[in-house]
Protein backbone atom coordinates (compact mmCIF):
# COMPACT_ATOMS: atom_id res chain seq x y z
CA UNK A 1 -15.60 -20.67 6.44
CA UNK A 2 -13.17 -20.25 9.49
CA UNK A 3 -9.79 -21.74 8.63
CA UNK A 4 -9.51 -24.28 11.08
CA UNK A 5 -5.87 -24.63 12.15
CA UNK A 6 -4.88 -22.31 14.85
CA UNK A 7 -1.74 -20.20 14.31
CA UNK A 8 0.20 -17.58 16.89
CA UNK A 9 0.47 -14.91 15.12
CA UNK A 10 2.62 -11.68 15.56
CA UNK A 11 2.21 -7.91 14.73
CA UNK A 12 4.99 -5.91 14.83
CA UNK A 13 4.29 -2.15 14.93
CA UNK A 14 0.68 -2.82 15.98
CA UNK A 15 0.41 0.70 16.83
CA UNK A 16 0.90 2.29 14.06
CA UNK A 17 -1.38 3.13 11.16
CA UNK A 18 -0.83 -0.15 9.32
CA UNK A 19 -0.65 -2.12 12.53
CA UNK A 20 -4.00 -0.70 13.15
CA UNK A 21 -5.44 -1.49 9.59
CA UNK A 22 -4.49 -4.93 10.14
CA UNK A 23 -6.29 -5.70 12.96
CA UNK A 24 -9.24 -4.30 11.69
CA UNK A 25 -8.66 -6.81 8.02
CA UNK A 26 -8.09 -9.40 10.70
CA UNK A 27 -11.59 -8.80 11.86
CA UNK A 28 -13.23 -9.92 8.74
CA UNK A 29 -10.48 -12.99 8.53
CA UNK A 30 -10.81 -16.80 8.30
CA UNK A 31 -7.97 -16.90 10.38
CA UNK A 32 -8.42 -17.99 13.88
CA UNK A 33 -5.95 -16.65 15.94
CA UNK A 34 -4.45 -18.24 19.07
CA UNK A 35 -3.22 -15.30 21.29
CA UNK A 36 -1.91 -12.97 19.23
CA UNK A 37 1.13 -11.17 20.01
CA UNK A 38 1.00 -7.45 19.29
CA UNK A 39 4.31 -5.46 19.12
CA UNK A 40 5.75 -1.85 19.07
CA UNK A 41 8.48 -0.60 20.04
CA UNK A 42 9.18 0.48 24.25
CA UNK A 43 7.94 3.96 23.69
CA UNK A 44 4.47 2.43 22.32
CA UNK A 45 4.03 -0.52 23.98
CA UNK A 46 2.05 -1.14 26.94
CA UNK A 47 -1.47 0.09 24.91
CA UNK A 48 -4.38 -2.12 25.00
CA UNK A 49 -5.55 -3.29 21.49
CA UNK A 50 -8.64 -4.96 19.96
CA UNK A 51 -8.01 -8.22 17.94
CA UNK A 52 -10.89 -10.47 16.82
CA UNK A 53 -12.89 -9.26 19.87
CA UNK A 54 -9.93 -9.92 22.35
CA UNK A 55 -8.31 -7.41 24.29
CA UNK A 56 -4.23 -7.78 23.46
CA UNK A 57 -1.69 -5.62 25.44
CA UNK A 58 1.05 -5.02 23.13
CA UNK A 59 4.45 -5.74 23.73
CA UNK A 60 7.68 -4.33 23.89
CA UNK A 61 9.48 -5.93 20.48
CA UNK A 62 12.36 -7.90 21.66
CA UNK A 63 14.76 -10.09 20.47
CA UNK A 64 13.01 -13.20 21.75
CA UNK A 65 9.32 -11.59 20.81
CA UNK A 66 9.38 -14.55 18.09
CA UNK A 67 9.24 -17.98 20.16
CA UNK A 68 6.70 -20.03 19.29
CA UNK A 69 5.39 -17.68 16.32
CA UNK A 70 4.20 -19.28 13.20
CA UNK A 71 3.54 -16.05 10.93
CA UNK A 72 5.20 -12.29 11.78
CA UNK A 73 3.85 -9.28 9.90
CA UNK A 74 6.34 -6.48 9.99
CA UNK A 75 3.98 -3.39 9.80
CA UNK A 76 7.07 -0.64 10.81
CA UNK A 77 9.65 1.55 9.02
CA UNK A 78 12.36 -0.47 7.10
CA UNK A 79 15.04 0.12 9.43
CA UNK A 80 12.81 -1.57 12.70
CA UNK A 81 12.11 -4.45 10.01
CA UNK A 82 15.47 -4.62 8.48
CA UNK A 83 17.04 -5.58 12.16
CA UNK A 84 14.28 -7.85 13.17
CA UNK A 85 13.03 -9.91 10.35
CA UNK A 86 16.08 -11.82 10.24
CA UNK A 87 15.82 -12.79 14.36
CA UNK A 88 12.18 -13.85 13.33
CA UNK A 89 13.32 -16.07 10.51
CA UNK A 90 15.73 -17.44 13.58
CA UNK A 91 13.02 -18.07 15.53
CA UNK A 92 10.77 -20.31 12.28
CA UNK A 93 8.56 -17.48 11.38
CA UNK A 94 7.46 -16.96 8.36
CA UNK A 95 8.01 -12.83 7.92
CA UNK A 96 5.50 -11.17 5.64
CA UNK A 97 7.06 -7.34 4.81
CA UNK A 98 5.49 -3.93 4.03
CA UNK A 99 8.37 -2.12 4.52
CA UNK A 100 10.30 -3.16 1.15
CA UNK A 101 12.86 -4.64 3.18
CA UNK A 102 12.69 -7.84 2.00
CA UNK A 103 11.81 -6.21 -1.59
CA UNK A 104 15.17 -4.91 -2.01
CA UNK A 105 16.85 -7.89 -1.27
CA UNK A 106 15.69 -9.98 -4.28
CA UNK A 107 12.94 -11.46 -2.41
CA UNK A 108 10.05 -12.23 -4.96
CA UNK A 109 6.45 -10.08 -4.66
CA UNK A 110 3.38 -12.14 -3.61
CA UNK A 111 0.10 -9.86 -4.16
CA UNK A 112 -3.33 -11.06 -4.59
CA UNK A 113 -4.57 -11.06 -8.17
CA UNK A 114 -1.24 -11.78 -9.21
CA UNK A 115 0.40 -15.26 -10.24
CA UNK A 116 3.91 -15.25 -8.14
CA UNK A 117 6.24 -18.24 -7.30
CA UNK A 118 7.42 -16.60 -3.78
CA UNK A 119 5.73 -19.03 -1.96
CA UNK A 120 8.75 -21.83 -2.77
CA UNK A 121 11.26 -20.22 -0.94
CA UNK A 122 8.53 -18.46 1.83
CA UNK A 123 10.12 -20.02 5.13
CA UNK A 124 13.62 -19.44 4.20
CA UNK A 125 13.22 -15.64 2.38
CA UNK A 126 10.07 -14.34 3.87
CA UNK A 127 7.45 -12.71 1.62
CA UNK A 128 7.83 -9.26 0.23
CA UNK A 129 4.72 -7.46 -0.19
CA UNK A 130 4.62 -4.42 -3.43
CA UNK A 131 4.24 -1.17 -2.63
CA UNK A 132 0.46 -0.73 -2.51
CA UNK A 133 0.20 1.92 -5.08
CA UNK A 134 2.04 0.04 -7.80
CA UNK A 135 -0.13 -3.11 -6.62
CA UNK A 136 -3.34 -0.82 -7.61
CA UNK A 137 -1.81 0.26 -10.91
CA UNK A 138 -1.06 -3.17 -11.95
CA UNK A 139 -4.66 -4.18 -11.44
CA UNK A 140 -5.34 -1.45 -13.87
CA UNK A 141 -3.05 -1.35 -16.30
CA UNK A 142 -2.38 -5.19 -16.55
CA UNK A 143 -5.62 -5.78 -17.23
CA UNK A 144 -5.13 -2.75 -19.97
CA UNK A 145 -1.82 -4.40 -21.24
CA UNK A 146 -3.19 -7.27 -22.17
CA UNK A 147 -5.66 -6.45 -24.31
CA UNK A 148 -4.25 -3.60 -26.46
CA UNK A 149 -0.15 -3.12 -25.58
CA UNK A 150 1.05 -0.17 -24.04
CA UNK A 151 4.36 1.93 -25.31
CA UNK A 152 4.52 3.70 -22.21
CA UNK A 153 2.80 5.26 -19.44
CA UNK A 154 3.09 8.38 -16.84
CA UNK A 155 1.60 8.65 -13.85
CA UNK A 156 1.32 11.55 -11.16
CA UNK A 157 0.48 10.22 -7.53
CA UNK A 158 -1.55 12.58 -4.64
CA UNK A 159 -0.41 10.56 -1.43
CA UNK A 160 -1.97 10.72 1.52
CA UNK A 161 0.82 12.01 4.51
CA UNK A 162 -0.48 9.35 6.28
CA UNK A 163 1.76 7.04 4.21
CA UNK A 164 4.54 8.63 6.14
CA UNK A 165 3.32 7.48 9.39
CA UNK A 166 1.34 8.67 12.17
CA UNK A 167 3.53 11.57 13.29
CA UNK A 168 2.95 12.88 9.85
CA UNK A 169 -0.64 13.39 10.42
CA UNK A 170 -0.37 14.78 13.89
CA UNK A 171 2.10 17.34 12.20
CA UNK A 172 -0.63 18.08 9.23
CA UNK A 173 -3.41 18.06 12.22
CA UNK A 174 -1.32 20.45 14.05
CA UNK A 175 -0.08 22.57 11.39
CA UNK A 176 -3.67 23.11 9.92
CA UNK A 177 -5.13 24.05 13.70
CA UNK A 178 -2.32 26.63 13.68
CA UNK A 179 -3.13 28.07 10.06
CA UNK A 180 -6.86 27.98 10.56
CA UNK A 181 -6.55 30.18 14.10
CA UNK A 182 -4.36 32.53 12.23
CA UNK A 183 -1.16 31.60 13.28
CA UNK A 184 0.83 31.19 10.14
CA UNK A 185 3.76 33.24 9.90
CA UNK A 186 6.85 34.08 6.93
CA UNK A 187 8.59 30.46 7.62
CA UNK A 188 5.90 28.68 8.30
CA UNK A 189 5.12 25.99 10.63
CA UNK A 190 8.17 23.41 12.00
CA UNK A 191 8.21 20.27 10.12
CA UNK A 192 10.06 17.05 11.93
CA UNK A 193 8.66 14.73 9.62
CA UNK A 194 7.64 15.78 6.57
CA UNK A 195 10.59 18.18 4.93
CA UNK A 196 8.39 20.98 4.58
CA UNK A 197 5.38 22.38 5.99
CA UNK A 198 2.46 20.36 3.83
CA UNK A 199 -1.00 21.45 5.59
CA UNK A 200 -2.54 23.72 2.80
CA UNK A 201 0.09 23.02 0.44
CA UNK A 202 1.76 20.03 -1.62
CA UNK A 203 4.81 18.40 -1.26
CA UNK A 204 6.70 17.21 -4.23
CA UNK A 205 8.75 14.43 -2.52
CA UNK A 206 7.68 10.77 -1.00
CA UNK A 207 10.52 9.34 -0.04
CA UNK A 208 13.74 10.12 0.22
CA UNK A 209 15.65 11.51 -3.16
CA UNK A 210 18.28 9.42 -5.20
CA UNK A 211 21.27 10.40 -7.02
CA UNK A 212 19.37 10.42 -10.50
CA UNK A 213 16.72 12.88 -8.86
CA UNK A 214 13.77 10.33 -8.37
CA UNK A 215 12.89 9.48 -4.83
CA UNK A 216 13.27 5.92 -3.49
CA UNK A 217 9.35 5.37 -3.90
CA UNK A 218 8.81 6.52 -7.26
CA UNK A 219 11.33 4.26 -8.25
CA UNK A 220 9.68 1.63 -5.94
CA UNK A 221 6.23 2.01 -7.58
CA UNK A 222 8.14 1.48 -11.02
CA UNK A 223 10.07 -1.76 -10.57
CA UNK A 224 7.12 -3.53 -8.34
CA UNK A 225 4.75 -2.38 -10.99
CA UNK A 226 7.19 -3.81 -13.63
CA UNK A 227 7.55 -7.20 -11.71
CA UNK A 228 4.03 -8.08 -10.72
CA UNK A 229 2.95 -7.24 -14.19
CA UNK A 230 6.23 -8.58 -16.32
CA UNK A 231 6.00 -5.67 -18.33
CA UNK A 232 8.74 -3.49 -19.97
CA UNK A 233 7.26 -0.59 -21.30
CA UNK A 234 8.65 3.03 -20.02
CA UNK A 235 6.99 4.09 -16.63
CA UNK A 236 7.64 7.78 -15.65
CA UNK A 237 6.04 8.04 -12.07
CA UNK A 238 6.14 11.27 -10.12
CA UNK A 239 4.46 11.31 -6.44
CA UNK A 240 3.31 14.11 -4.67
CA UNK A 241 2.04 14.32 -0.80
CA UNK A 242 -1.03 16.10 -0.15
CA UNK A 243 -2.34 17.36 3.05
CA UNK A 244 -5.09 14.48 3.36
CA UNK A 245 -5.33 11.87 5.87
CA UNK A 246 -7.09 8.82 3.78
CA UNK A 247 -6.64 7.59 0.26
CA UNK A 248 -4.52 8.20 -2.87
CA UNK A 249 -5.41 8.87 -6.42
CA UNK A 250 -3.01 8.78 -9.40
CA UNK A 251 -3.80 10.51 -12.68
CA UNK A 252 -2.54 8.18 -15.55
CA UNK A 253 -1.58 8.75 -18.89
CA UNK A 254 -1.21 5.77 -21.09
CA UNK A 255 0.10 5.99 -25.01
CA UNK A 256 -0.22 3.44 -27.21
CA UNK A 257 0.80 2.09 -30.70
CA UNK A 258 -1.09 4.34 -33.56
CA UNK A 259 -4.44 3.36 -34.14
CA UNK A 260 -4.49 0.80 -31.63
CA UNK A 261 -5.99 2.38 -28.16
CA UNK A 262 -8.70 1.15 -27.34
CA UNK A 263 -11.66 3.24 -26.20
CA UNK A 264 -12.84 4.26 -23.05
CA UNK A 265 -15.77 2.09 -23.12
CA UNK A 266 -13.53 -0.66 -24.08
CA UNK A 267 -11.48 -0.07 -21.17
CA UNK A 268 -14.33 0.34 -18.65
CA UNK A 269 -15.90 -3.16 -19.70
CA UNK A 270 -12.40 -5.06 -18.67
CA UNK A 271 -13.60 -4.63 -14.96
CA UNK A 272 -16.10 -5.61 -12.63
CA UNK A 273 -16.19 -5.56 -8.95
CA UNK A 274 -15.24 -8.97 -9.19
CA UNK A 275 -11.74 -7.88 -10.70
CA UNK A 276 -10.82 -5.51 -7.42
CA UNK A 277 -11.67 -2.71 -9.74
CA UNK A 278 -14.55 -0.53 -9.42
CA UNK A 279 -15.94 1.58 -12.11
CA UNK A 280 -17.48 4.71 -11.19
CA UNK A 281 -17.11 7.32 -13.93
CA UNK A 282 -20.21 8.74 -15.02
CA UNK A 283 -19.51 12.91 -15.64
CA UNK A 284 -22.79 13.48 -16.26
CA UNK A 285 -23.30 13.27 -12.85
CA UNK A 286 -20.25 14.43 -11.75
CA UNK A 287 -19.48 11.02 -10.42
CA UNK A 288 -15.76 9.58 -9.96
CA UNK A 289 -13.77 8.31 -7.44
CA UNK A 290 -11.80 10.85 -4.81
CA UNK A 291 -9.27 9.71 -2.40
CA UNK A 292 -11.91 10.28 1.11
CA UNK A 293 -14.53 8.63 -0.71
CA UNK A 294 -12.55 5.48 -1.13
CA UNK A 295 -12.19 4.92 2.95
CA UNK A 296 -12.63 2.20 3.87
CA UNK A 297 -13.79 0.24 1.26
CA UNK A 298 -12.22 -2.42 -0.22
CA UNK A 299 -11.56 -1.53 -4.27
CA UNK A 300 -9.37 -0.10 -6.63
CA UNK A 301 -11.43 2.58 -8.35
CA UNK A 302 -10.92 3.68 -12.00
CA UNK A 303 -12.58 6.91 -13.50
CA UNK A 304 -12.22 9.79 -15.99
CA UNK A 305 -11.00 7.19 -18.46
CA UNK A 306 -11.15 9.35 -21.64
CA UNK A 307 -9.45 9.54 -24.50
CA UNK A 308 -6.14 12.86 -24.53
CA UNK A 309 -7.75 15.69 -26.56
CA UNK A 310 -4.72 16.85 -27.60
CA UNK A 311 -2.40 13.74 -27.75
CA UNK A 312 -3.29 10.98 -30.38
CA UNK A 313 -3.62 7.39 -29.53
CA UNK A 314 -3.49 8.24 -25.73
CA UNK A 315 -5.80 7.56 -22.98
CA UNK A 316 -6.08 9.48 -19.63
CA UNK A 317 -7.72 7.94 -16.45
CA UNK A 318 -7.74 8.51 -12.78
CA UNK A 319 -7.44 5.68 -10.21
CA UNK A 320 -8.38 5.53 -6.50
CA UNK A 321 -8.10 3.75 -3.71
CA UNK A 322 -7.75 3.40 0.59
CA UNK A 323 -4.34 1.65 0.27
CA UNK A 324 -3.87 1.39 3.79
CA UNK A 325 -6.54 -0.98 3.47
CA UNK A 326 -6.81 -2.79 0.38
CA UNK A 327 -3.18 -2.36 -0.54
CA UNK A 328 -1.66 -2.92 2.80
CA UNK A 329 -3.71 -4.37 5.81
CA UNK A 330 -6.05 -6.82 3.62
CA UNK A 331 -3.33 -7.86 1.32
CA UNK A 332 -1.43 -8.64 4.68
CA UNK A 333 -3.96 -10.60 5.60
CA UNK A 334 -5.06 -12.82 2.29
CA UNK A 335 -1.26 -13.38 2.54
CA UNK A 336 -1.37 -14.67 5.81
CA UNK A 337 -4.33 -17.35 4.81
CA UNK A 338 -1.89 -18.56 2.18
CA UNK A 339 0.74 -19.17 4.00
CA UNK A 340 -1.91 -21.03 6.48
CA UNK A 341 -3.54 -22.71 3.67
CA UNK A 342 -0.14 -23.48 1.37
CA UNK A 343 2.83 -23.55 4.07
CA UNK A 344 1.75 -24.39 7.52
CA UNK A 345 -1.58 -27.03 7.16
């Protein structure tokens, strides 16, 4: 059913990859959207864009891009949101955040499946969206947690570069076109975005490193996972870019308390499609989840849940999913209808 009150909403960084994904989530929306104000910045504004079968030009993003706007969704690096969300806020907005922005200011999660209390504060703070991978691992492991407790966990991400924006993949795209026509040479290929060259390779670094050796998003992953979840159990996360354009998978290793893991049927019969969580693990058949096969879908996929040969009382599993889409554009977007439903009816 459409959601009958009309609100002016705005997309800043409507270009880019998320901006994109968002549009298309806003396709399959209850929202009904009065004029919709898409945004980038000068160098990639004037485009024409498609939102619920209108054709938007996009905007240069402005100081007074915010008048009249009930809802802003800040789909650009943290340093574009980081100077803007606050002149939105000015303005009455209320400023949903991918970024982590708002995140790192105290500002509480809000995800869907998840019980949060950020909605009290929502016009005056904004609402601070998790990273999407930890979102994904909380669906999974929560529901784990709270059925046989977890002493701690490691998990090893394979990110798409497309997390690191759109000029990442045109460097992969170009880099592999080079390599494939035999151009590769002793240093490689340049790399402006990515630190190294990552078409036929791996890159052990998302983010940017800290001064205790982790990068700023494996520590990101840890402390959203441990928030949405309100668990305190040891997380060791270690993330990895591979040179793919769509999806991420994470290969988990959970240990628990002796003689208290549960097996892997056990663990597959906690979800349905219903939860977000798709089971598709069936070896026999050589049938599990991969990164490309989750585009454009809309679930968290578990598979290869087994029990550690080697390791007692620990459980191995792999977990996939588009995050761009569930994890980022549609959780935009579900957030949006609460604030519509909760904040502005």
């Amino acid at each position: 059913m459409t959601i009958a009150k009309q609100i002016k909403l705005a997309i800043v960084g409507a270009t880019g990859h998320v901006g994109r994904e968002t549009l298309k989530a806003l396709d399959e929306s209850e929202l009904l959207l009065v004029s919709p104000i898409l945004l980038a910045t000068a160098e990639d504004s004037g485009e024409t864009l498609t939102c619920q079968g209108v054709d938007v030009a996009v905007d240069e993003l402005t100081e007074n891009s915010f008048d009249g706007v009930d809802v802003a969704l800040f789909c650009v690096p943290a340093a574009v949101a980081k100077q803007y969300i606050p002149i939105a806020k000015k303005f009455g907005a209320v400023a949903l955040d991918v970024s982590g922005t708002l995140r790192t200011t105290g500002v509480p999660l809000t995800a869907e499946g998840f019980a949060d209390t950020a909605f009290v504060n929502a016009k005056e703070t904004g609402l601070a969206l998790p990273h999407p991978l930890a979102w994904s691992l909380a669906m999974v492991l929560g529901k784990i947690n709270g059925n046989s407790l977890i002493k701690w966990a490691v998990v090893s991400t394979y990110q798409t570069v497309s997390g690191a924006g759109m000029g990442a993949v045109e460097e992969v795209a170009a880099q592999s076109i080079g390599l494939l026509g035999g151009g590769a040479h002793d240093n490689g290929f340049s790399s402006d975005v990515l630190a190294h060259q990552a078409a036929f390779n791996v890159l052990p670094q998302v983010g940017s490193f800290v001064d205790n050796g982790q990068t700023t998003v494996e520590q990101a992953i840890t402390q959203d996972f441990q928030q949405l979840t309100n668990t305190k159990f040891p997380l060791s996360v270690g993330c990895a870019y591979v040179p793919t354009f769509v999806g991420d998978g994470m290969d988990v290793t959970l240990h628990f308390a002796e003689g208290t893991a549960p097996s892997a049927d056990d663990i597959r019969g906690l979800f349905t499609p219903a939860s977000g969580v798709m089971v598709l693990d069936d070896i026999k058949q050589n049938d599990y989840a991969t990164p490309y096969g989750t585009a454009e879908t809309s679930y968290v996929y578990l598979s290869r849940v087994r029990a550690d040969a080697t390791c007692p009382d620990t459980i191995k599993l792999w977990i996939a999913a588009d995050h761009l889409r569930v994890g980022v554009a549609r959780q935009l977007v579900k957030q949006t209808e609460k604030v519509v439903h909760q904040l502005l009816g």
